[in-house]
Protein backbone atom coordinates (compact mmCIF):
# COMPACT_ATOMS: atom_id res chain seq x y z
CA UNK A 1 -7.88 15.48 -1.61
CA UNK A 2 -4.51 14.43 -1.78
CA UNK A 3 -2.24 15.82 -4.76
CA UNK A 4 0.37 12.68 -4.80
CA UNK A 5 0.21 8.81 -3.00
CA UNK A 6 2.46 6.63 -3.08
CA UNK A 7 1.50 3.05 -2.53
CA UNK A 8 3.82 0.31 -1.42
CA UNK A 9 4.20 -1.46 -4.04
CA UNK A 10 5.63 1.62 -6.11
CA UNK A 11 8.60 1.21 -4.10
CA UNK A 12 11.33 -1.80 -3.76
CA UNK A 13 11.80 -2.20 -0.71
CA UNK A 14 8.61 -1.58 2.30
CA UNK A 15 9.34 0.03 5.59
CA UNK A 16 11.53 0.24 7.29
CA UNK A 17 13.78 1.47 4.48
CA UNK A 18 13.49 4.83 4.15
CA UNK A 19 12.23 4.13 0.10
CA UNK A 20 8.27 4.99 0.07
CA UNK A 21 9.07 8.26 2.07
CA UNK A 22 11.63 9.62 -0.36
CA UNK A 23 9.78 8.69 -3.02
CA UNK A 24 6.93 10.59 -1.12
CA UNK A 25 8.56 13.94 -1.22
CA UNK A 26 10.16 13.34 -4.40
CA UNK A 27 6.51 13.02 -5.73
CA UNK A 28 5.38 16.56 -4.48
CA UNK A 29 8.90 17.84 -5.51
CA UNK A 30 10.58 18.40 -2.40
CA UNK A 31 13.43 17.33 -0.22
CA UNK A 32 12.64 14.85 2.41
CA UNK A 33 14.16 17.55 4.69
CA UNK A 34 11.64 19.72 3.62
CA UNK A 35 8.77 17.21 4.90
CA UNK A 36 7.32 15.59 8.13
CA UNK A 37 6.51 12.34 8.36
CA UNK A 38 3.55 10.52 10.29
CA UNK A 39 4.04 7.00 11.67
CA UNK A 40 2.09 4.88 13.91
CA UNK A 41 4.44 1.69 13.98
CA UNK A 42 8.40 1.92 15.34
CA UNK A 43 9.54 0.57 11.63
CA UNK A 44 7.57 3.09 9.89
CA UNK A 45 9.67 6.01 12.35
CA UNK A 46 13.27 4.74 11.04
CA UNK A 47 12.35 4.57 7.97
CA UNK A 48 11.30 8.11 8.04
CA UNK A 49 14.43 8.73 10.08
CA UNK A 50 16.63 7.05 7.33
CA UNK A 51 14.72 9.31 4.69
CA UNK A 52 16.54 12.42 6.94
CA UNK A 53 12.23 13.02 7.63
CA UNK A 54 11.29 14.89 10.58
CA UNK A 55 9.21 11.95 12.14
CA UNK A 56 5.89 12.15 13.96
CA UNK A 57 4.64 9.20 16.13
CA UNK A 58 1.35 8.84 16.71
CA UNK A 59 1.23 5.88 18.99
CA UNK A 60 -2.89 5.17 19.58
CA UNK A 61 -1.13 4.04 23.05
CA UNK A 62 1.16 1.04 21.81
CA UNK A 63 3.66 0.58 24.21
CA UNK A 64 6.28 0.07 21.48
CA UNK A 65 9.18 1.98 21.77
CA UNK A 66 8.91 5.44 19.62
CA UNK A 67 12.40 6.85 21.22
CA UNK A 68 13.97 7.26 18.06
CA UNK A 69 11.05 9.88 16.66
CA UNK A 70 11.37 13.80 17.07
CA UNK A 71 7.64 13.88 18.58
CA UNK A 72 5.12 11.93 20.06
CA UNK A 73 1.77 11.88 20.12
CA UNK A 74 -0.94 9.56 21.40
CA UNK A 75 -4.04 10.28 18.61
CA UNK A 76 -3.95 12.68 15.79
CA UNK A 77 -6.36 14.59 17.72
CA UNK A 78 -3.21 15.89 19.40
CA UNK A 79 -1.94 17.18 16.07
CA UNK A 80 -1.48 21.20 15.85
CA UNK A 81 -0.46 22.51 12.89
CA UNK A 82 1.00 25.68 14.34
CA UNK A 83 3.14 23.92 16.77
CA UNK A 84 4.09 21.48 14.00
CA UNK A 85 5.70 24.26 11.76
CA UNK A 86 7.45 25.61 15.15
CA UNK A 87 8.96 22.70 15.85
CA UNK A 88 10.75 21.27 12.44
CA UNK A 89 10.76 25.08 10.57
């Protein structure tokens, strides 16, 4: 199903450095510029952010703050892929 994963301890440091999500596009050999990333938690979002990600936030109606994402949803039922690639292409 999935081509690459990269699993926290592959990494040094966890979230919220940017480190898995670099490591992440490095695996499927792009730039993190040339990826979106999905978070449900706020440190999850920087460290997307940090990884200069496009960052998703799907929130499952947290009240946490999710200011510093590019979009945000409340379920992945939201998701559309066509308004995805509109957005960050």
């Amino acid at each position: 199903m999935f081509d690459f994963i990269v699993y926290p301890g592959d990494v040094k440091q966890g979230k919220p450095a940017p480190d898995i999500f670099i490591q992440a596009a490095k695996g499927v050999g792009l730039k993190t510029t040339e990826c979106v990333g999905f978070e449900d938690a706020p440190a999850g979002v920087k460290g997307i952010k940090d990884a200069n990600m496009p960052a998703i936030a799907i929130t499952h109606n947290s009240s946490e703050d999710f200011s510093n994402a590019d979009l945000v949803l409340t379920s992945t039922s939201e998701l559309d892929f066509y308004e995805i690639m509109k957005k960050f292409n």
